[in-house]
Protein backbone atom coordinates (compact mmCIF):
# COMPACT_ATOMS: atom_id res chain seq x y z
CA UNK A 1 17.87 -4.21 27.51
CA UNK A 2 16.48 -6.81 25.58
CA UNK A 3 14.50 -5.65 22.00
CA UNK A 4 12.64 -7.86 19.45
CA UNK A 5 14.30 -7.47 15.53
CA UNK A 6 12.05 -7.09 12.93
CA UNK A 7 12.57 -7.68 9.50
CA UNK A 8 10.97 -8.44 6.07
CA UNK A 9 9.27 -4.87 5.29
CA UNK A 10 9.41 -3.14 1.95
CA UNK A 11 8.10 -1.25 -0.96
CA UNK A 12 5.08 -3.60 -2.82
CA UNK A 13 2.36 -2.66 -5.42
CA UNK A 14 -1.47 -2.87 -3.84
CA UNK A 15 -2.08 -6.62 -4.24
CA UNK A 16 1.18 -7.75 -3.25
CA UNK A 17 2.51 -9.78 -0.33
CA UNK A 18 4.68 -9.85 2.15
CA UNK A 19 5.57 -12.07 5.39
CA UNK A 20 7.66 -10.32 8.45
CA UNK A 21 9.38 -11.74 10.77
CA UNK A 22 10.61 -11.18 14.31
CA UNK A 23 13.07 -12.29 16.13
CA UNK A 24 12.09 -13.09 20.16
CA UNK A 25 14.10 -14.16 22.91
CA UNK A 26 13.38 -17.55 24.11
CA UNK A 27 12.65 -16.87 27.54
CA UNK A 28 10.26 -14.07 26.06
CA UNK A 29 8.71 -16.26 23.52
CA UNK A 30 7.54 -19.00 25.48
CA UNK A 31 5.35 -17.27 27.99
CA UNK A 32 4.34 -14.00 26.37
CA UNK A 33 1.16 -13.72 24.07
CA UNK A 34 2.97 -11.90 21.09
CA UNK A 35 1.57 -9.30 18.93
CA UNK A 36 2.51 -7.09 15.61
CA UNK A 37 1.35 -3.29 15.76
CA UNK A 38 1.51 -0.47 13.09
CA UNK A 39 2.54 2.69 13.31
CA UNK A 40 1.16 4.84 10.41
CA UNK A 41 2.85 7.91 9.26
CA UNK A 42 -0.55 9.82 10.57
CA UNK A 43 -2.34 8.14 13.48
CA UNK A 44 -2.27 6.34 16.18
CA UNK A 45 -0.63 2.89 17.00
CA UNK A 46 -2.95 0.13 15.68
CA UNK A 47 -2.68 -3.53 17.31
CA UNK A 48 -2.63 -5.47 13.66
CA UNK A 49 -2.64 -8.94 15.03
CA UNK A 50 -1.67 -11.22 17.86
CA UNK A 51 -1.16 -15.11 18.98
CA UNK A 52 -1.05 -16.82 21.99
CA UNK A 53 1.58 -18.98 23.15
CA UNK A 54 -0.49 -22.18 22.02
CA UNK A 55 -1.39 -20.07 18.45
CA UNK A 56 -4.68 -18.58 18.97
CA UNK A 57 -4.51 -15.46 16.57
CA UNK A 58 -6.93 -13.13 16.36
CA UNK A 59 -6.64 -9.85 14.09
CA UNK A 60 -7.96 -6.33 13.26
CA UNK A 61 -11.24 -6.41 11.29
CA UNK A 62 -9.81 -4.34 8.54
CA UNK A 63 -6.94 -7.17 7.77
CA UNK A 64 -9.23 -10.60 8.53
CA UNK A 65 -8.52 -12.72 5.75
CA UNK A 66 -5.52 -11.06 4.34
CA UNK A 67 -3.13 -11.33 7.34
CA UNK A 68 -1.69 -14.19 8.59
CA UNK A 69 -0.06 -14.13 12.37
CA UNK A 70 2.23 -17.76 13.04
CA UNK A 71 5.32 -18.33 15.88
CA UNK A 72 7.85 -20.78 15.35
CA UNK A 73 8.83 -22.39 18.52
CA UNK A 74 12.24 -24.24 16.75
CA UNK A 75 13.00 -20.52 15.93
CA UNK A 76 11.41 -18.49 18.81
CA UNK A 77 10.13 -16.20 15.58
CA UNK A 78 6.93 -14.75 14.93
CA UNK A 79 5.14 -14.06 11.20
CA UNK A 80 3.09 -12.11 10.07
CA UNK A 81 2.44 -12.97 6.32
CA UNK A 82 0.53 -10.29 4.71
CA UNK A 83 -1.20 -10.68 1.65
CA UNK A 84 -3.83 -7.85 -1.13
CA UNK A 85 -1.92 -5.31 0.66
CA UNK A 86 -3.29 -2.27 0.25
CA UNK A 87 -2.14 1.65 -0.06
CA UNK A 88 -3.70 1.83 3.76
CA UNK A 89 -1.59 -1.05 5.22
CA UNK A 90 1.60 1.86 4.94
CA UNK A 91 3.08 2.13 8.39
CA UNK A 92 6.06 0.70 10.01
CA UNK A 93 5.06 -2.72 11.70
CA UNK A 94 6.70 -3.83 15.18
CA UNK A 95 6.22 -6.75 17.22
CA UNK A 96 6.00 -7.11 21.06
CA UNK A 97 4.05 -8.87 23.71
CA UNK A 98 0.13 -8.45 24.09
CA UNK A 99 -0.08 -5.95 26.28
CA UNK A 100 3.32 -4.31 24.89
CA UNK A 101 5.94 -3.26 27.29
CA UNK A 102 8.23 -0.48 26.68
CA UNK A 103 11.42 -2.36 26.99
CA UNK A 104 10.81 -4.82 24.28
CA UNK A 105 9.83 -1.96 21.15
CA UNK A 106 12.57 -2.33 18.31
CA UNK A 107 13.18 -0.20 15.60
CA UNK A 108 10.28 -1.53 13.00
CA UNK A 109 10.21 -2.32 9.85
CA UNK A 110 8.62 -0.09 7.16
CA UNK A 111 5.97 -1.53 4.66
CA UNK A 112 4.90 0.78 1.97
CA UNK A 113 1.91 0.27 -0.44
CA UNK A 114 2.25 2.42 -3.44
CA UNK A 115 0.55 2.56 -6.96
């Protein structure tokens, strides 16, 4: 069963940045639309951002302007650079294809926003 690796999460002050980074099967990569989601420790899962396969990204209203989505294709790796993070940006982040199938959910990574 083949499962995207995400990586690059950690513990930041509100204001900082960080950039994630997922790791996608080639044959995946080049004909999915990709996506990151967030998982909050309360609430639903939120669809953060996505990209299409020639790099239309569009985004959540509440991170326009302070998230960046990007794929690599000499990598098959997808970004999301995230920047003025705030104390509500706290979940763990995962990446998958727009719509997300089940078999392709990893394990996350964890950003938390603390003051």
């Amino acid at each position: 069963q083949v499962r995207l690796v995400e990586s690059g999460g950690g513990l930041v002050h509100p204001g900082e940045s960080l950039r994630l980074s997922c790791e996608v099967p080639e044959n995946v990569f080049n004909i999915y639309h990709m996506a990151w989601y967030r998982q909050p420790s309360v609430g639903q899962l939120e669809l953060v951002a996505d990209i299409s396969t020639t790099g239309v990204a569009d985004y959540v209203e509440s991170v326009k302007g302070r998230f960046t989505i990007s794929r690599d294709v000499t990598k098959n790796t997808v970004y999301l650079q995230m920047s003025s993070l705030r104390p509500d940006d706290t979940a763990v982040y995962y990446c998958n294809v727009l719509p997300a199938l089940r078999q392709y959910w990893g394990q996350g990574t964890q950003v938390t926003v603390y003051s």
